[in-house]
Protein backbone atom coordinates (compact mmCIF):
# COMPACT_ATOMS: atom_id res chain seq x y z
CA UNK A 1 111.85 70.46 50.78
CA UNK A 2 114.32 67.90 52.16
CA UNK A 3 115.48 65.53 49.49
CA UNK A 4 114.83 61.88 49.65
CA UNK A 5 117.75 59.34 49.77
CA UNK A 6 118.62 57.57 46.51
CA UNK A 7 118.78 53.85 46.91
CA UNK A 8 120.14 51.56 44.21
CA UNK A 9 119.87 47.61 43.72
CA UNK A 10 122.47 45.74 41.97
CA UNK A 11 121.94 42.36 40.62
CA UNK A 12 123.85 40.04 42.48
CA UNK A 13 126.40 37.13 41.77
CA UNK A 14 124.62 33.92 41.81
CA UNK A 15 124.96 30.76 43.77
CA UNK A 16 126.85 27.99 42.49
CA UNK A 17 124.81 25.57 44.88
CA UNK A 18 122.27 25.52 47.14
CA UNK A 19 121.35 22.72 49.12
CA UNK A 20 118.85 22.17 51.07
CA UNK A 21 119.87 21.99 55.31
CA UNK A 22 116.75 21.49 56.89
CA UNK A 23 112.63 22.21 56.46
CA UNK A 24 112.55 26.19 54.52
CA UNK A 25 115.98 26.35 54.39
CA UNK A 26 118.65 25.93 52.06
CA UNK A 27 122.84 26.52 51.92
CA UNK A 28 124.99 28.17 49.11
CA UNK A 29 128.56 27.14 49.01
CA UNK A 30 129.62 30.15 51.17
CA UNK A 31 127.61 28.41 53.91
CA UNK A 32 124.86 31.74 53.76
CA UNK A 33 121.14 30.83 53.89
CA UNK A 34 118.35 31.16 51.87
CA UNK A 35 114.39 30.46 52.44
CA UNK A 36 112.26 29.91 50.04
CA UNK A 37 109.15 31.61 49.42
CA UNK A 38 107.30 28.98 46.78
CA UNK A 39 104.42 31.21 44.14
CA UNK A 40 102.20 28.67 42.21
CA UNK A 41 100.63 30.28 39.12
CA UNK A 42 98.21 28.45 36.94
CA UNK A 43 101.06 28.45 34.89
CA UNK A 44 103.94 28.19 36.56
CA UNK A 45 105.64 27.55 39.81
CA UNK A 46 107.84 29.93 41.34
CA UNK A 47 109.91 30.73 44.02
CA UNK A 48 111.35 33.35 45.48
CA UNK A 49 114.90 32.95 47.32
CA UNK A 50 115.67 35.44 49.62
CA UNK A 51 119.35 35.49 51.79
CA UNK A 52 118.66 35.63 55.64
CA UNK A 53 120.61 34.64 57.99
CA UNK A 54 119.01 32.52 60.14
CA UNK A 55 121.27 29.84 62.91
CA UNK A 56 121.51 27.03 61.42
CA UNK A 57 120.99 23.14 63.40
CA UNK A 58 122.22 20.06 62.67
CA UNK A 59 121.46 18.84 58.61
CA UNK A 60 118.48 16.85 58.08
CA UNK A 61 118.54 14.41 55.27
CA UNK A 62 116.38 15.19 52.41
CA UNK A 63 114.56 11.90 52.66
CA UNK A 64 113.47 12.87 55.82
CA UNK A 65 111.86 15.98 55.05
CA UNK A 66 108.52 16.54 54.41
CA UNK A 67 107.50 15.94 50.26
CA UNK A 68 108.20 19.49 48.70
CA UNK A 69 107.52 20.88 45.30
CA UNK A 70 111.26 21.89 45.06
CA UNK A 71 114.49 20.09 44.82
CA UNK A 72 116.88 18.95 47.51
CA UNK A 73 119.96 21.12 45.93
CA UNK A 74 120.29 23.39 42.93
CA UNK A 75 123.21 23.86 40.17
CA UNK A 76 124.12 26.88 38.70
CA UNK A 77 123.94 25.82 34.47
CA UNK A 78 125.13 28.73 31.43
CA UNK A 79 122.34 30.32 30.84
CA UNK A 80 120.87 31.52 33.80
CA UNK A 81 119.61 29.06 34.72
CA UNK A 82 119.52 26.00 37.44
CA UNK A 83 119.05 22.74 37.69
CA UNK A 84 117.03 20.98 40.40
CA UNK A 85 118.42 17.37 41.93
CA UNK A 86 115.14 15.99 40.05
CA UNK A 87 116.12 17.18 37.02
CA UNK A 88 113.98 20.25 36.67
CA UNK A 89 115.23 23.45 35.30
CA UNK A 90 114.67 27.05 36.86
CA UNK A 91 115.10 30.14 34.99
CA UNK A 92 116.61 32.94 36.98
CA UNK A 93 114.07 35.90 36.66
CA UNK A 94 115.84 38.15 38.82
CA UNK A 95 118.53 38.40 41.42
CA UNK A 96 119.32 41.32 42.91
CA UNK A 97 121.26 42.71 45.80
CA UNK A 98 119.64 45.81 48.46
CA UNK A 99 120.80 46.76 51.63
CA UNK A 100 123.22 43.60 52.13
CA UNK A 101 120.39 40.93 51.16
CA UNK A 102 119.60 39.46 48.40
CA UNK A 103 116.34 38.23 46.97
CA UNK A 104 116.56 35.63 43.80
CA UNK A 105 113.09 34.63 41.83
CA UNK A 106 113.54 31.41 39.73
CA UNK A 107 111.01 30.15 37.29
CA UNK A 108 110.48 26.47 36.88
CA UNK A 109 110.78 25.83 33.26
CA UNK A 110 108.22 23.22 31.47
CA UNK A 111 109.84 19.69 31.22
CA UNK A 112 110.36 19.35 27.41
CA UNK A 113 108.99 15.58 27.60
CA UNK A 114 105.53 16.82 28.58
CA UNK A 115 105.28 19.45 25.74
């Protein structure tokens, strides 16, 4: 029996910014580009962040954009976590690295003024 090939996933350094660039997509600091793939839970709201490269056009500013669940640009914060440009917080569930892309699920974490 031929033997199957062994691939391995590696987590992944994470972004110190992204901003959003136009509708679905968003910029690190190394000017790569991530879309967003938003999960709402009963719960929860997700998304998933995955690195494509896609050609990028001319910015669009955030006020222009269509109203979105998630915020205009993220910060990396200790803890592994981000915060949003409203203030939110996102916990980074996973971020890993396979085949030269990377895929990144963040969490949005309750707003402790509601709880």
């Amino acid at each position: 029996m031929g033997e199957l090939p062994f691939f391995r996933a590696h987590t992944a350094l994470h972004p110190d910014h992204l901003w959003i660039w136009e509708r679905s997509v968003y910029v690190d600091e190394n000017q790569r580009t991530w879309l967003p793939i938003t999960i709402e839970t009963e719960s929860s709201l997700q998304v998933l962040m995955r690195q494509e490269d896609v050609s990028l056009g001319e910015a669009v500013c955030p006020s222009l954009l269509a109203p979105c669940p998630l915020p205009s640009m993220w910060q990396l914060y200790p803890g592994r976590r981000y915060r949003g440009s409203d203030s939110s917080f996102w916990r980074i569930v996973y971020h890993i690295e396979f085949s030269g892309k990377e895929d990144m699920l963040l969490e949005q974490l309750p707003d402790p003024e509601d709880e």
